[in-house]
PDB file of N, CA and C in Angstrom:
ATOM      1  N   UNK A   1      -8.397 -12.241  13.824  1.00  0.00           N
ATOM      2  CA  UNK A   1      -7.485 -11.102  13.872  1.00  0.00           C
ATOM      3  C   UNK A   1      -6.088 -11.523  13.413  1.00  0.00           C
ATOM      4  N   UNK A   2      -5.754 -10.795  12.462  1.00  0.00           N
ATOM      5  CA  UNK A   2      -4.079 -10.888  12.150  1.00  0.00           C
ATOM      6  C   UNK A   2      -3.335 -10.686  13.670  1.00  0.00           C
ATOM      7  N   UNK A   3      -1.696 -11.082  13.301  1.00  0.00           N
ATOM      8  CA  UNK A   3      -0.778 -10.870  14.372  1.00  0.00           C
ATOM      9  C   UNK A   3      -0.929  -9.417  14.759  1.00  0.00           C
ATOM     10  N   UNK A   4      -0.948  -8.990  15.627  1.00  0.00           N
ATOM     11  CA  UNK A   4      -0.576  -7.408  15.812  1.00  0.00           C
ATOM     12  C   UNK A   4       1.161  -6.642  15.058  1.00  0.00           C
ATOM     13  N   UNK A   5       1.856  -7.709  15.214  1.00  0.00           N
ATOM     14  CA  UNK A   5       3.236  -7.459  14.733  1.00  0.00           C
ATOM     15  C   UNK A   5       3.294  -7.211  13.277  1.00  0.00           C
ATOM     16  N   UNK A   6       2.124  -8.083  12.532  1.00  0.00           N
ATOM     17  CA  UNK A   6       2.032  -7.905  11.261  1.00  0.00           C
ATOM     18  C   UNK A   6       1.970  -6.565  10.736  1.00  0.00           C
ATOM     19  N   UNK A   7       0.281  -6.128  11.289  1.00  0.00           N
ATOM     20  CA  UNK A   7      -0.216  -5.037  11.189  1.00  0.00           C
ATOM     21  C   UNK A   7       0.248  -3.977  11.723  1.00  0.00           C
ATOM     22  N   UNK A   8       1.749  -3.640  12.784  1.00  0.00           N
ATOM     23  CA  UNK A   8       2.188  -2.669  12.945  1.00  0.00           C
ATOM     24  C   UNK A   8       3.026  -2.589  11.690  1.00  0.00           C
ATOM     25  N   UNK A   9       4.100  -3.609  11.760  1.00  0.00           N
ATOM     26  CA  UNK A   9       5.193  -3.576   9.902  1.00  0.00           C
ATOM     27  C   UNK A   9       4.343  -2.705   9.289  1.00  0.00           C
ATOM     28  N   UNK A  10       3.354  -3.197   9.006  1.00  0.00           N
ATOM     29  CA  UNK A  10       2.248  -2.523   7.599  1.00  0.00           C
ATOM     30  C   UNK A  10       2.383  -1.018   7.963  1.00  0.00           C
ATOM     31  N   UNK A  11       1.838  -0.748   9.289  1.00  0.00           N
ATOM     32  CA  UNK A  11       1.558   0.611   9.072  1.00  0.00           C
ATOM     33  C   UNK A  11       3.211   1.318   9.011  1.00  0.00           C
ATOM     34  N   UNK A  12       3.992   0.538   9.477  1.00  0.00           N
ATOM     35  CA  UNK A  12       5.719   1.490   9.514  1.00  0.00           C
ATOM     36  C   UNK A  12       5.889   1.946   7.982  1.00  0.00           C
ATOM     37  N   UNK A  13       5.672   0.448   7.264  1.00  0.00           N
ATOM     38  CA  UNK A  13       6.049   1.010   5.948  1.00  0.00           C
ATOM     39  C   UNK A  13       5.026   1.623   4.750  1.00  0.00           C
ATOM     40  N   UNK A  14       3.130   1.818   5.628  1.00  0.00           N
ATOM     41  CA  UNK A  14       2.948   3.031   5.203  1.00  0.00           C
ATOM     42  C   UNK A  14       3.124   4.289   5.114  1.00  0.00           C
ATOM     43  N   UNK A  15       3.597   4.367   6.554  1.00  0.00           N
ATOM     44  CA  UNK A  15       4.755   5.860   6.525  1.00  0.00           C
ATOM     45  C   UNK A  15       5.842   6.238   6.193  1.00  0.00           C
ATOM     46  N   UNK A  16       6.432   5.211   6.015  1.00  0.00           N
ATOM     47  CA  UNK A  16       7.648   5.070   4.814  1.00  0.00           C
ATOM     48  C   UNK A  16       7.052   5.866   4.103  1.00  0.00           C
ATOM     49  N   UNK A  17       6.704   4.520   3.162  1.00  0.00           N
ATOM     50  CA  UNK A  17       6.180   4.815   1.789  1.00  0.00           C
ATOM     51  C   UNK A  17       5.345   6.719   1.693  1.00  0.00           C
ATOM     52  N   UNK A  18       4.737   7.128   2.526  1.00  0.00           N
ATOM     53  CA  UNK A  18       4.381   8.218   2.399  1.00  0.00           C
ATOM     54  C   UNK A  18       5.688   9.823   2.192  1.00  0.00           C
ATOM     55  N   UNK A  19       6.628   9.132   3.531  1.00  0.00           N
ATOM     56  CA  UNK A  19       7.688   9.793   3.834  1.00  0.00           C
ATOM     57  C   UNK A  19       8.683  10.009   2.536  1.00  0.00           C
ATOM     58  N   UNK A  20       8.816   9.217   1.832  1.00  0.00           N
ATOM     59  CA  UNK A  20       9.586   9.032   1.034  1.00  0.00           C
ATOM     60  C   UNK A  20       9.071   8.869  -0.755  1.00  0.00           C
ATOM     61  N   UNK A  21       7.900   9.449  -0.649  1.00  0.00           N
ATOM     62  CA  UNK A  21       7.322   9.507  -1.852  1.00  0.00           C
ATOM     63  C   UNK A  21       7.621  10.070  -2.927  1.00  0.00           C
ATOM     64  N   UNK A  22       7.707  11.887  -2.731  1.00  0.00           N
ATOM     65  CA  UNK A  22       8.192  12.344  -3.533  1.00  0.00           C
ATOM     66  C   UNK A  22       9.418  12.191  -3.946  1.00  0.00           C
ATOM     67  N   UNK A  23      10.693  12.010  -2.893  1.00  0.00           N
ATOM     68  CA  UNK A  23      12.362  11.762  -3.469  1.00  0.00           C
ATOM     69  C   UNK A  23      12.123  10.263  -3.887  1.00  0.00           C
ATOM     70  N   UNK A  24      11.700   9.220  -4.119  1.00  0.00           N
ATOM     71  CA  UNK A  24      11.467   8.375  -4.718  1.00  0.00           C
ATOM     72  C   UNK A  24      10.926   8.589  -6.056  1.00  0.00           C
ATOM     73  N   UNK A  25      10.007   9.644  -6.620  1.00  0.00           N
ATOM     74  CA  UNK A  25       9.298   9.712  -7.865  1.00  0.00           C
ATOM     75  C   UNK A  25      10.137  10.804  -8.608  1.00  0.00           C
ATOM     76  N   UNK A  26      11.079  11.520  -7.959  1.00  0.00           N
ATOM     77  CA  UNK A  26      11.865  12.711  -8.316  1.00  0.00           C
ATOM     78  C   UNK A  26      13.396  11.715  -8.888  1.00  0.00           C
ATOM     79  N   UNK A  27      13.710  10.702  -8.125  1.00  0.00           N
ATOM     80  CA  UNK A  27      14.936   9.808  -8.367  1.00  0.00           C
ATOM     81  C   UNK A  27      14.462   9.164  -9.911  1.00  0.00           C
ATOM     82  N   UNK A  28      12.944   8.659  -9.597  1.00  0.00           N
ATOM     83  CA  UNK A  28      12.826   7.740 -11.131  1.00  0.00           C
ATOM     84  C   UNK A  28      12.819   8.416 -12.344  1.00  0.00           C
ATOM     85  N   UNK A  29      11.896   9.824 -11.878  1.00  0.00           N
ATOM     86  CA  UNK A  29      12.307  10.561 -13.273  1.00  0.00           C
ATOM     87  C   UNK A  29      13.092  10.623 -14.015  1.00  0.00           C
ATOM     88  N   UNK A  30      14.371  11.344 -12.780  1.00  0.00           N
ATOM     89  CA  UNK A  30      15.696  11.580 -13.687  1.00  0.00           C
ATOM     90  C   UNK A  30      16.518  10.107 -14.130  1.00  0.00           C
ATOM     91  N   UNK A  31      16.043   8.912 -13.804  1.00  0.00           N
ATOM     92  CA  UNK A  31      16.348   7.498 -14.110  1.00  0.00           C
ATOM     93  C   UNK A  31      15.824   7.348 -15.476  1.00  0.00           C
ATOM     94  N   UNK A  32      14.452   7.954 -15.930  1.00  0.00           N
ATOM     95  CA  UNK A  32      13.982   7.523 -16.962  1.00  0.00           C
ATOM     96  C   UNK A  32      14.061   8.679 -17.885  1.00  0.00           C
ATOM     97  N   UNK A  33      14.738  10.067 -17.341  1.00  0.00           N
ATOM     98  CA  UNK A  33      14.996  10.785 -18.027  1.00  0.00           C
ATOM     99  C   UNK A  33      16.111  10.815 -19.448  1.00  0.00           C
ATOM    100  N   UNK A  34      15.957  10.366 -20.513  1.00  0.00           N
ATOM    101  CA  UNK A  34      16.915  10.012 -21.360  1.00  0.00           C
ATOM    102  C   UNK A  34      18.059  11.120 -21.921  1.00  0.00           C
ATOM    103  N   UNK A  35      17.156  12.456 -21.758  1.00  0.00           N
ATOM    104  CA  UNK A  35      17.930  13.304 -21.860  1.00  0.00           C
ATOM    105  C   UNK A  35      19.062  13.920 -21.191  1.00  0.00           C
ATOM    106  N   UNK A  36      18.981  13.638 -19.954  1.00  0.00           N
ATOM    107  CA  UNK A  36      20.094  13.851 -18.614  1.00  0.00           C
ATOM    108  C   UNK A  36      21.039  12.726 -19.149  1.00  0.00           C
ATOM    109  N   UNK A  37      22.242  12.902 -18.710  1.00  0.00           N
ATOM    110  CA  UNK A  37      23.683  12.254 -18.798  1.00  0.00           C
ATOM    111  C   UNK A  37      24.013  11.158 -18.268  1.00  0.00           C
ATOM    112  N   UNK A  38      24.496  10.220 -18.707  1.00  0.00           N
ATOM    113  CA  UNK A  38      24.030   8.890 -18.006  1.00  0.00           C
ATOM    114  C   UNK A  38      25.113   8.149 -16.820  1.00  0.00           C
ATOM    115  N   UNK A  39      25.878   9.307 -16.448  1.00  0.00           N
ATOM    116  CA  UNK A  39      26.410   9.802 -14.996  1.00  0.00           C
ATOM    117  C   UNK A  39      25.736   9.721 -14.166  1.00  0.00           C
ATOM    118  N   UNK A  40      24.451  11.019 -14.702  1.00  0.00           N
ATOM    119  CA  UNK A  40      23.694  11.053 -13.566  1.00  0.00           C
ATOM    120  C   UNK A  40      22.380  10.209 -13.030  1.00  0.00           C
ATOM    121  N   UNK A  41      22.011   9.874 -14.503  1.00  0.00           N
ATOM    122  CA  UNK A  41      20.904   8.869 -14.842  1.00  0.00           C
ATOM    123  C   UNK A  41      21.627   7.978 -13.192  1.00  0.00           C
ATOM    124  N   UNK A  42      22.798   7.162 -13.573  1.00  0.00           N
ATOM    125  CA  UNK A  42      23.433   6.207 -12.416  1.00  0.00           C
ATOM    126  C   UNK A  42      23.629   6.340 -11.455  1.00  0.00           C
ATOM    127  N   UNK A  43      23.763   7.634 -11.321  1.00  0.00           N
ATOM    128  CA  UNK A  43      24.119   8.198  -9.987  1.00  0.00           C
ATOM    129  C   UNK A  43      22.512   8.480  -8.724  1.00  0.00           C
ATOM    130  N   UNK A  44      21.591   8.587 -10.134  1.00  0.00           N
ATOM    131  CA  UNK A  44      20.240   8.722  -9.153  1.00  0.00           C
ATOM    132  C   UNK A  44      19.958   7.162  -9.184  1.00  0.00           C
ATOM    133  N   UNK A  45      19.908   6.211  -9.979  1.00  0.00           N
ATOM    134  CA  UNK A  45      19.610   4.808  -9.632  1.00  0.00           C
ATOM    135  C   UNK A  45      20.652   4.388  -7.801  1.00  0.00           C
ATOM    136  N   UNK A  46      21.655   4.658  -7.826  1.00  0.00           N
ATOM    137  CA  UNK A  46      22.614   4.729  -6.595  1.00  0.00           C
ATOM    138  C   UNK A  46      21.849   5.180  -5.284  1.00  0.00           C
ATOM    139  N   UNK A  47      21.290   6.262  -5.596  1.00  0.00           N
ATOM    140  CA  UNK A  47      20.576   7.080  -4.437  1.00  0.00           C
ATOM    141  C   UNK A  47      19.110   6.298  -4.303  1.00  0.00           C
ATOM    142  N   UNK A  48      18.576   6.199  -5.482  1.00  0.00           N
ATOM    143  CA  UNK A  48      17.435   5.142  -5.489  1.00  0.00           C
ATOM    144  C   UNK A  48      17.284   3.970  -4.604  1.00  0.00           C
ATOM    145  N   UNK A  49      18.652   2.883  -4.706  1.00  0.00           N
ATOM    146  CA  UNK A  49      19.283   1.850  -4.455  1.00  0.00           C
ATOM    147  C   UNK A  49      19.203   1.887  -2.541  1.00  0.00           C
ATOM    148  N   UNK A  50      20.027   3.439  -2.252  1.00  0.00           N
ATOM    149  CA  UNK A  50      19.978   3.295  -0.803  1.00  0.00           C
ATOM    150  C   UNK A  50      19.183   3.535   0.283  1.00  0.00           C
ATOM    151  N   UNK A  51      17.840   3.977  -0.667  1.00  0.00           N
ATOM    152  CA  UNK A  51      17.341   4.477   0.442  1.00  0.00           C
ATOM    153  C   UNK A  51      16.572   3.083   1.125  1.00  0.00           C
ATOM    154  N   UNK A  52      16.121   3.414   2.538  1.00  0.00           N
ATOM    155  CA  UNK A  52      14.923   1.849   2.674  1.00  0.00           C
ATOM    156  C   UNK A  52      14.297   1.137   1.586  1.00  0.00           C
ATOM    157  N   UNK A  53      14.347  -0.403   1.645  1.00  0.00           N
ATOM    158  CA  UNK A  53      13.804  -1.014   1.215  1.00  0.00           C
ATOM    159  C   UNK A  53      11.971  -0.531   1.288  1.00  0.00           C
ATOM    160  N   UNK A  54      11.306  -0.758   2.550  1.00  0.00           N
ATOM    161  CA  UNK A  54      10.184  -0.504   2.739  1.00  0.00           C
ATOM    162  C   UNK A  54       9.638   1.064   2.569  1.00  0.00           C
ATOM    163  N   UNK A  55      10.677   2.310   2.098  1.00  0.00           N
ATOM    164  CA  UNK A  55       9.904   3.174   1.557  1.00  0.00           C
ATOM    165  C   UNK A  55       9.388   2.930   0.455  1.00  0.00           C
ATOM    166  N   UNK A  56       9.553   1.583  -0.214  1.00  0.00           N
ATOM    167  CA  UNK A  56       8.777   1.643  -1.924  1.00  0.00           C
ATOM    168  C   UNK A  56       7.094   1.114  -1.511  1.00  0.00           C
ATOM    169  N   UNK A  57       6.373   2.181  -2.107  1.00  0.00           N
ATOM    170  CA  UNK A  57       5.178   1.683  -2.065  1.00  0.00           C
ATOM    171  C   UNK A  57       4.741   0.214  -2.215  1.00  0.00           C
ATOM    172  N   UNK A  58       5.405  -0.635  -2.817  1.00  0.00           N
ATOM    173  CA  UNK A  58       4.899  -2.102  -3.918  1.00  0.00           C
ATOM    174  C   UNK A  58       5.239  -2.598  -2.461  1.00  0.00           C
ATOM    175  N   UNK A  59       5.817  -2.646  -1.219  1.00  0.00           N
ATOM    176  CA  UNK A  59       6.086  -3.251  -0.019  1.00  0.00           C
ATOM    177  C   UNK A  59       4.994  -2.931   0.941  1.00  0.00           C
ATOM    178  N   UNK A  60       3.753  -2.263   0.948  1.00  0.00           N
ATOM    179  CA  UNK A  60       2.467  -2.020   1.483  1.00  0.00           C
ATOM    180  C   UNK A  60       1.885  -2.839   0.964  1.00  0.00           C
ATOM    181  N   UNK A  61       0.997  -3.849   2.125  1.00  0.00           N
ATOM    182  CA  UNK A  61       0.277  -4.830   1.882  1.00  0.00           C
ATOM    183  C   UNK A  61      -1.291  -4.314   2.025  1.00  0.00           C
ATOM    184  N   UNK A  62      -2.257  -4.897   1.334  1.00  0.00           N
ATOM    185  CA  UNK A  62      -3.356  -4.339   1.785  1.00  0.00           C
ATOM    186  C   UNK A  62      -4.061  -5.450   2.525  1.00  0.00           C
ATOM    187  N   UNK A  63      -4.502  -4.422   3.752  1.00  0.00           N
ATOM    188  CA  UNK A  63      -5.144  -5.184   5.035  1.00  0.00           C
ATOM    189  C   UNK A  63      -6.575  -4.722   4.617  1.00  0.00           C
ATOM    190  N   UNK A  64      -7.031  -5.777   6.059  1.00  0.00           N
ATOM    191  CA  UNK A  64      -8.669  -5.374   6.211  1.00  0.00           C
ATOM    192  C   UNK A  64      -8.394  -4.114   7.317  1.00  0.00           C
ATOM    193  N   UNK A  65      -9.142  -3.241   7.365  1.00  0.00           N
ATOM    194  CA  UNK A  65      -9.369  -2.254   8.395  1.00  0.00           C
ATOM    195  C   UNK A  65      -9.404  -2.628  10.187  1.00  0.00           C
ATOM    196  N   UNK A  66     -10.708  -3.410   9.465  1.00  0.00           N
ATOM    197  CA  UNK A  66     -10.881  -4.132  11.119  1.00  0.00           C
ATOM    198  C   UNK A  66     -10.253  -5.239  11.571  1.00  0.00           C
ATOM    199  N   UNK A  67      -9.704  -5.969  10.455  1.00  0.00           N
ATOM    200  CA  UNK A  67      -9.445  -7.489  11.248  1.00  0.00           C
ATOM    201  C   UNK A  67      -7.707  -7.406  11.179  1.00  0.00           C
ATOM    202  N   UNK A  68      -7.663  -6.822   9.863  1.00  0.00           N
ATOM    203  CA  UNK A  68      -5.945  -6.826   9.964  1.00  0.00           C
ATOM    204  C   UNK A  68      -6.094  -7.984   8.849  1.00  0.00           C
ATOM    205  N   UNK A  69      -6.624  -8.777   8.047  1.00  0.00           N
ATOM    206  CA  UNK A  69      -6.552  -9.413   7.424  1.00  0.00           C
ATOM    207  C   UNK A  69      -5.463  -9.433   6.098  1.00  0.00           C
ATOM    208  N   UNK A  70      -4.595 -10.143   5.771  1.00  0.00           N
ATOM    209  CA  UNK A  70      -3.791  -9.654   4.174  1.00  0.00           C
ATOM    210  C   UNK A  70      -4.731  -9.801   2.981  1.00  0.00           C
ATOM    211  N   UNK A  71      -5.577 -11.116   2.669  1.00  0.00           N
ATOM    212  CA  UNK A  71      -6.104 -11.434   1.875  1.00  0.00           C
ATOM    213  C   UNK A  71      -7.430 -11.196   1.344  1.00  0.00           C
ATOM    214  N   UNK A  72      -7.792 -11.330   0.015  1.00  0.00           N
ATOM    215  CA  UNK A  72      -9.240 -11.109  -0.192  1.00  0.00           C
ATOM    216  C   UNK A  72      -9.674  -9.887   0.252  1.00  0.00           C
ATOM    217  N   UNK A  73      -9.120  -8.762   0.195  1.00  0.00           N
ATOM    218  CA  UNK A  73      -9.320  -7.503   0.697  1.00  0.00           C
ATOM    219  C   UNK A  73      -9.986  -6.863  -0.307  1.00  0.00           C
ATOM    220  N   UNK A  74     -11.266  -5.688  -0.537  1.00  0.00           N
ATOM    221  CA  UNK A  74     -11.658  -5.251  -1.030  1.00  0.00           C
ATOM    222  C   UNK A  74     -11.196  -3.739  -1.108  1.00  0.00           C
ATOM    223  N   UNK A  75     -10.264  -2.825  -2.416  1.00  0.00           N
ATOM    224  CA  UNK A  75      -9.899  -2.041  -2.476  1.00  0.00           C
ATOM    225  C   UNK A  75     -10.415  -0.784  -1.826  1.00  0.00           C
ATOM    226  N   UNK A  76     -11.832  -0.310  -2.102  1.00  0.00           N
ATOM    227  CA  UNK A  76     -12.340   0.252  -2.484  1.00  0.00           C
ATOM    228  C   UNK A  76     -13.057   0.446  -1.412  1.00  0.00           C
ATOM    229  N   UNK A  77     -13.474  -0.869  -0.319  1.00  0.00           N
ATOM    230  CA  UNK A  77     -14.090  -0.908   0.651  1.00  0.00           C
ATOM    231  C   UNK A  77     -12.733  -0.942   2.556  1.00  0.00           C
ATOM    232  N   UNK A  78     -11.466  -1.219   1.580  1.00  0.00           N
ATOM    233  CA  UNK A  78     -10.809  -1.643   2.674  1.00  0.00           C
ATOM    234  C   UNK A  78     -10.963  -2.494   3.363  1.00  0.00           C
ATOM    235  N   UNK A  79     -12.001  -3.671   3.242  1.00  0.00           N
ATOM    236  CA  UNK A  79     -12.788  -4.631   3.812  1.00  0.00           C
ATOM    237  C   UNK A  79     -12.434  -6.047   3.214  1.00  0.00           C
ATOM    238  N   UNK A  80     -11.880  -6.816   4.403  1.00  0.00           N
ATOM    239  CA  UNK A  80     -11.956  -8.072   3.846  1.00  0.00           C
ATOM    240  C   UNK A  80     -13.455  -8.795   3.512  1.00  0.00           C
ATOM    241  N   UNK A  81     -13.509 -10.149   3.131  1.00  0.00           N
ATOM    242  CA  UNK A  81     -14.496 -10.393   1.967  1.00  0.00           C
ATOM    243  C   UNK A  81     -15.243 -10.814   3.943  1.00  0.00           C
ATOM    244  N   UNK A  82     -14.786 -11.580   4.807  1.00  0.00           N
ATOM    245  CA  UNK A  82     -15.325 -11.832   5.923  1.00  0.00           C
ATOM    246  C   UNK A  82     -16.437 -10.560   6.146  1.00  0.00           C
ATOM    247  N   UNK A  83     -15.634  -9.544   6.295  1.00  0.00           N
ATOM    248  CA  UNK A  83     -16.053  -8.225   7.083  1.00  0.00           C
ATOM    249  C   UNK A  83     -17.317  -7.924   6.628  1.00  0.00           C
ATOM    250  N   UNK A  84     -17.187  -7.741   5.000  1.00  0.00           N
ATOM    251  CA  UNK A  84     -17.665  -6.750   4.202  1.00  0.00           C
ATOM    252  C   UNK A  84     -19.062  -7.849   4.156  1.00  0.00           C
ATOM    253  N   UNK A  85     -19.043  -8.969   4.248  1.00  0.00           N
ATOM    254  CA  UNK A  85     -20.199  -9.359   4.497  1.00  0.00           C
ATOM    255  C   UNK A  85     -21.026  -9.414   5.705  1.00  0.00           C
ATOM    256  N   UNK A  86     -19.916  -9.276   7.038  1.00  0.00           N
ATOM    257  CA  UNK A  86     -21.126  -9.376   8.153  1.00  0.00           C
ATOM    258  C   UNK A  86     -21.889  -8.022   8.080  1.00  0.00           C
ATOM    259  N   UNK A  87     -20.844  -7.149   7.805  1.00  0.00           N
ATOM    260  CA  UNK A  87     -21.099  -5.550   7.885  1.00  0.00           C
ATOM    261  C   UNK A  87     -22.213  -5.495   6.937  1.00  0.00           C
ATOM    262  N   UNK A  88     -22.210  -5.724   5.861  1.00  0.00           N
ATOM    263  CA  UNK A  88     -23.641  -5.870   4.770  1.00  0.00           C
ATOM    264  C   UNK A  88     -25.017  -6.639   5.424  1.00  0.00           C
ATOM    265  N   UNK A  89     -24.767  -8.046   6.101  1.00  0.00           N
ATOM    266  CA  UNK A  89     -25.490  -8.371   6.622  1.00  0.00           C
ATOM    267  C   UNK A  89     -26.218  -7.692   7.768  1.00  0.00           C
ATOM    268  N   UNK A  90     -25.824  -6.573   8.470  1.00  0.00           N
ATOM    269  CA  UNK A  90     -26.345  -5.548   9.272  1.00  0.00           C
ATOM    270  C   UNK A  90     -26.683  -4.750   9.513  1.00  0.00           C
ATOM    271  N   UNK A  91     -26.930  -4.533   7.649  1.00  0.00           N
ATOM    272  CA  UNK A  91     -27.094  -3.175   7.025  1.00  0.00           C
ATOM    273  C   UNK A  91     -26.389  -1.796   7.547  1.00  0.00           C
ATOM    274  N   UNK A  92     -24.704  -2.054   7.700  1.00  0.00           N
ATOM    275  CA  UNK A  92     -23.628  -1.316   8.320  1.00  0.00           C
ATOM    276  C   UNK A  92     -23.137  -0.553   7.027  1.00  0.00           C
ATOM    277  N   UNK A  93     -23.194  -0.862   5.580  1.00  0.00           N
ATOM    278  CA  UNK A  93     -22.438  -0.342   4.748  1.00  0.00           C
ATOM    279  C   UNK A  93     -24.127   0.267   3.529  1.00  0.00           C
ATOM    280  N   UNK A  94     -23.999   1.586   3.157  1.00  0.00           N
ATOM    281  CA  UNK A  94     -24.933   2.184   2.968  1.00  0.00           C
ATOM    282  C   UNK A  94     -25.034   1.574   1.172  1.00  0.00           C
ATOM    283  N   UNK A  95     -26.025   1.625   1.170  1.00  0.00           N
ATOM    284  CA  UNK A  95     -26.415   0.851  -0.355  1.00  0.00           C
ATOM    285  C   UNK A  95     -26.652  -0.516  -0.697  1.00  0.00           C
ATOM    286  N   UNK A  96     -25.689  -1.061   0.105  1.00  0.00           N
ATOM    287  CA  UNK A  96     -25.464  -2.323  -0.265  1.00  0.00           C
ATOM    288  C   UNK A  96     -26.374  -3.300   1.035  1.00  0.00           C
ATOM    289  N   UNK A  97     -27.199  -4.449  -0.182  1.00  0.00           N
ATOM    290  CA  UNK A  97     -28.212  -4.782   0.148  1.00  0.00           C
ATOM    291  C   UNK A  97     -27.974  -6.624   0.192  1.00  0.00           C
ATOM    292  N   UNK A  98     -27.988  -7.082   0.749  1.00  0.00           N
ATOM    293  CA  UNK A  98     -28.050  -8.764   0.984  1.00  0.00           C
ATOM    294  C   UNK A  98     -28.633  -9.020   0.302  1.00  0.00           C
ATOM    295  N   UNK A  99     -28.307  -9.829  -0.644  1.00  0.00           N
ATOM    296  CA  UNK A  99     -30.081 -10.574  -1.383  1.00  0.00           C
ATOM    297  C   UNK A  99     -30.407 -12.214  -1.148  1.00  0.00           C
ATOM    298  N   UNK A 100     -31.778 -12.457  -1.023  1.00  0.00           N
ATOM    299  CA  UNK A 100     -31.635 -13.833  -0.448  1.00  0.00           C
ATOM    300  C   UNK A 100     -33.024 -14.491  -0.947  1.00  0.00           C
ATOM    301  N   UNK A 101     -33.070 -15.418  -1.851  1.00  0.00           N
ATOM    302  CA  UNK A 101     -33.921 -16.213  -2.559  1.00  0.00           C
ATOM    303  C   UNK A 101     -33.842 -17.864  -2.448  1.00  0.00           C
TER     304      UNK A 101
END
């Protein structure tokens, strides 16, 4: 099991990151907007600048579900590589089959 302290951070700044999604993707626009005035272009990089660090998505780590793990995590499964094998080995995850020769 990861720290518990770890895995709370994680989830704070998944709600960040959720909280703050759209005024984050609304700021970059007008950042990469070339046509807007480059007043304002600066003025939204500024606002960009202050908000939390940990509302930017790229600061969400991906865990295992169950263990809290950082590493070797499987996207798709949410499963670290530990997990995703005992869970396979117990025929816990549907399809997926152990093979053994």
């Amino acid at each position: 099991m990861a720290k518990t302290s770890s895995v709370e951070k994680n989830k704070r700044r998944e709600k960040l990151s959720a909280q703050y999604a759209a005024k984050r993707a609304k700021l970059k626009a007008t950042i990469k907007n070339k046509s807007v005035s480059p007043e304002e272009r600066f003025e939204a990089a500024l606002k960009l600048a202050e908000m939390p660090r940990n509302s930017a998505k790229i600061r969400v780590r991906n865990r295992c579900e169950i263990t809290g793990r950082p590493r070797a995590v499987y996207r798709k499964l949410k499963l670290s590589r530990n997990m995703l094998r005992e869970l396979a080995s117990m025929g816990q995850i549907p399809g997926m089959v152990k093979s053994s020769w």
